[in-house]
Protein backbone atom coordinates (compact mmCIF):
# COMPACT_ATOMS: atom_id res chain seq x y z
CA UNK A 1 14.84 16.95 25.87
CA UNK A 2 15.51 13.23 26.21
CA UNK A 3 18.96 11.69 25.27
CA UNK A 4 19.55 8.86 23.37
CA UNK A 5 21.88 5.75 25.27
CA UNK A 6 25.24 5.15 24.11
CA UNK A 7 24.26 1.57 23.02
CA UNK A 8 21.89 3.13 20.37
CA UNK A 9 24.00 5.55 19.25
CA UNK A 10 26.99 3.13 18.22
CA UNK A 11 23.90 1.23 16.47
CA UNK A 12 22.72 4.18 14.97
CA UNK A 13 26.17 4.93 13.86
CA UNK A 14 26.68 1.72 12.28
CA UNK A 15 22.95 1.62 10.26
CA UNK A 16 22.31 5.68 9.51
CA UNK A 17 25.77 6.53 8.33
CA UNK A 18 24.27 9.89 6.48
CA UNK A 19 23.33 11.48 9.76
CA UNK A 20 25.26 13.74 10.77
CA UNK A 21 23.95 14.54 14.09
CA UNK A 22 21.54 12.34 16.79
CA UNK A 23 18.48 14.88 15.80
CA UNK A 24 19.05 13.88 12.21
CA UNK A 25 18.73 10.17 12.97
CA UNK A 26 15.78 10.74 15.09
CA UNK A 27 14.26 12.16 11.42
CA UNK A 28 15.64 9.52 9.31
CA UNK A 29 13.79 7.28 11.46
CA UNK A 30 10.85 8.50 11.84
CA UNK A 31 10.49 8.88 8.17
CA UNK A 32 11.11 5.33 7.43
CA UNK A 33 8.90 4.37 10.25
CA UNK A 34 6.14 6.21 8.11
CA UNK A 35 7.36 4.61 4.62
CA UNK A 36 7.14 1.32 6.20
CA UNK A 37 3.63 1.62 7.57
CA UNK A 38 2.00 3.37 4.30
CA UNK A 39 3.90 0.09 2.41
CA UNK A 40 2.41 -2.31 4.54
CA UNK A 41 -1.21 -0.50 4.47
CA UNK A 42 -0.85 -0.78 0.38
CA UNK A 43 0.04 -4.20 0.80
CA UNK A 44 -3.02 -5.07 2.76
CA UNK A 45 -5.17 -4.40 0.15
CA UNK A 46 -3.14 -6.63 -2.34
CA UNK A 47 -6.17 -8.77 -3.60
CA UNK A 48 -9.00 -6.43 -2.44
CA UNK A 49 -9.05 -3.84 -5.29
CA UNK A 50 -10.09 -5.08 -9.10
CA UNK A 51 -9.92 -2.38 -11.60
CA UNK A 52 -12.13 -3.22 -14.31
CA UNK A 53 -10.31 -1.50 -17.42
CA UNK A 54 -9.94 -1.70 -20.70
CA UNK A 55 -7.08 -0.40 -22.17
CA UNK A 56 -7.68 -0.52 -25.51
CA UNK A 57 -10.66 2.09 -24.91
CA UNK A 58 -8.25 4.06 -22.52
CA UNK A 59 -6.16 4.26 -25.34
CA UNK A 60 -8.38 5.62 -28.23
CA UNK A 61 -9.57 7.98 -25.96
CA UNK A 62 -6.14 9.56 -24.98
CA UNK A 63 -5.23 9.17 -28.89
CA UNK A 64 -8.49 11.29 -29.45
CA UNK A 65 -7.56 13.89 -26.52
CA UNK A 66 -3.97 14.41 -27.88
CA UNK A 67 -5.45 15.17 -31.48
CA UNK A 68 -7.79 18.02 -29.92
CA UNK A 69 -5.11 19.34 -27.82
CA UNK A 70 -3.13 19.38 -30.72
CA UNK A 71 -5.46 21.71 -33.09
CA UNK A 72 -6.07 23.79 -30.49
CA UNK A 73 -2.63 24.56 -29.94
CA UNK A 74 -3.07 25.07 -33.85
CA UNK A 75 -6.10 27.79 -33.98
CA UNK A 76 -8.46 24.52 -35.25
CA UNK A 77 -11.39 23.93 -31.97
């Protein structure tokens, strides 16, 4: 098992103040490491991506859904 240096420690102390121990750090950063890349993969396909939808369409068909969900939960098919 590797150690972390002092030096990063007092760092770590001063930027992760909810960790309680090194090993907890370690998982706090790693997570955020992970955050940070899945962020920057969305934002690299800012601009590449067109959804083509119309919401009124969306809309009357949800309105529609609801209604038969509705008088089902009624006894009506």
């Amino acid at each position: 098992m590797h150690t972390i240096p002092a030096y990063q420690t007092e760092v770590m102390d001063a930027y992760v103040t909810s960790a309680k121990t090194k090993t907890d750090a370690i998982h706090q950063a790693a997570s955020e490491l992970i955050r940070r890349k899945k962020l920057d993969e969305l934002k690299s396909l800012s601009g590449k991506i067109h959804l083509d939808l119309d919401w009124k369409t969306l809309e009357q068909t949800e309105i529609r859904h609801q209604a038969s969900l509705k008088r089902r939960r009624h006894g009506h098919r």
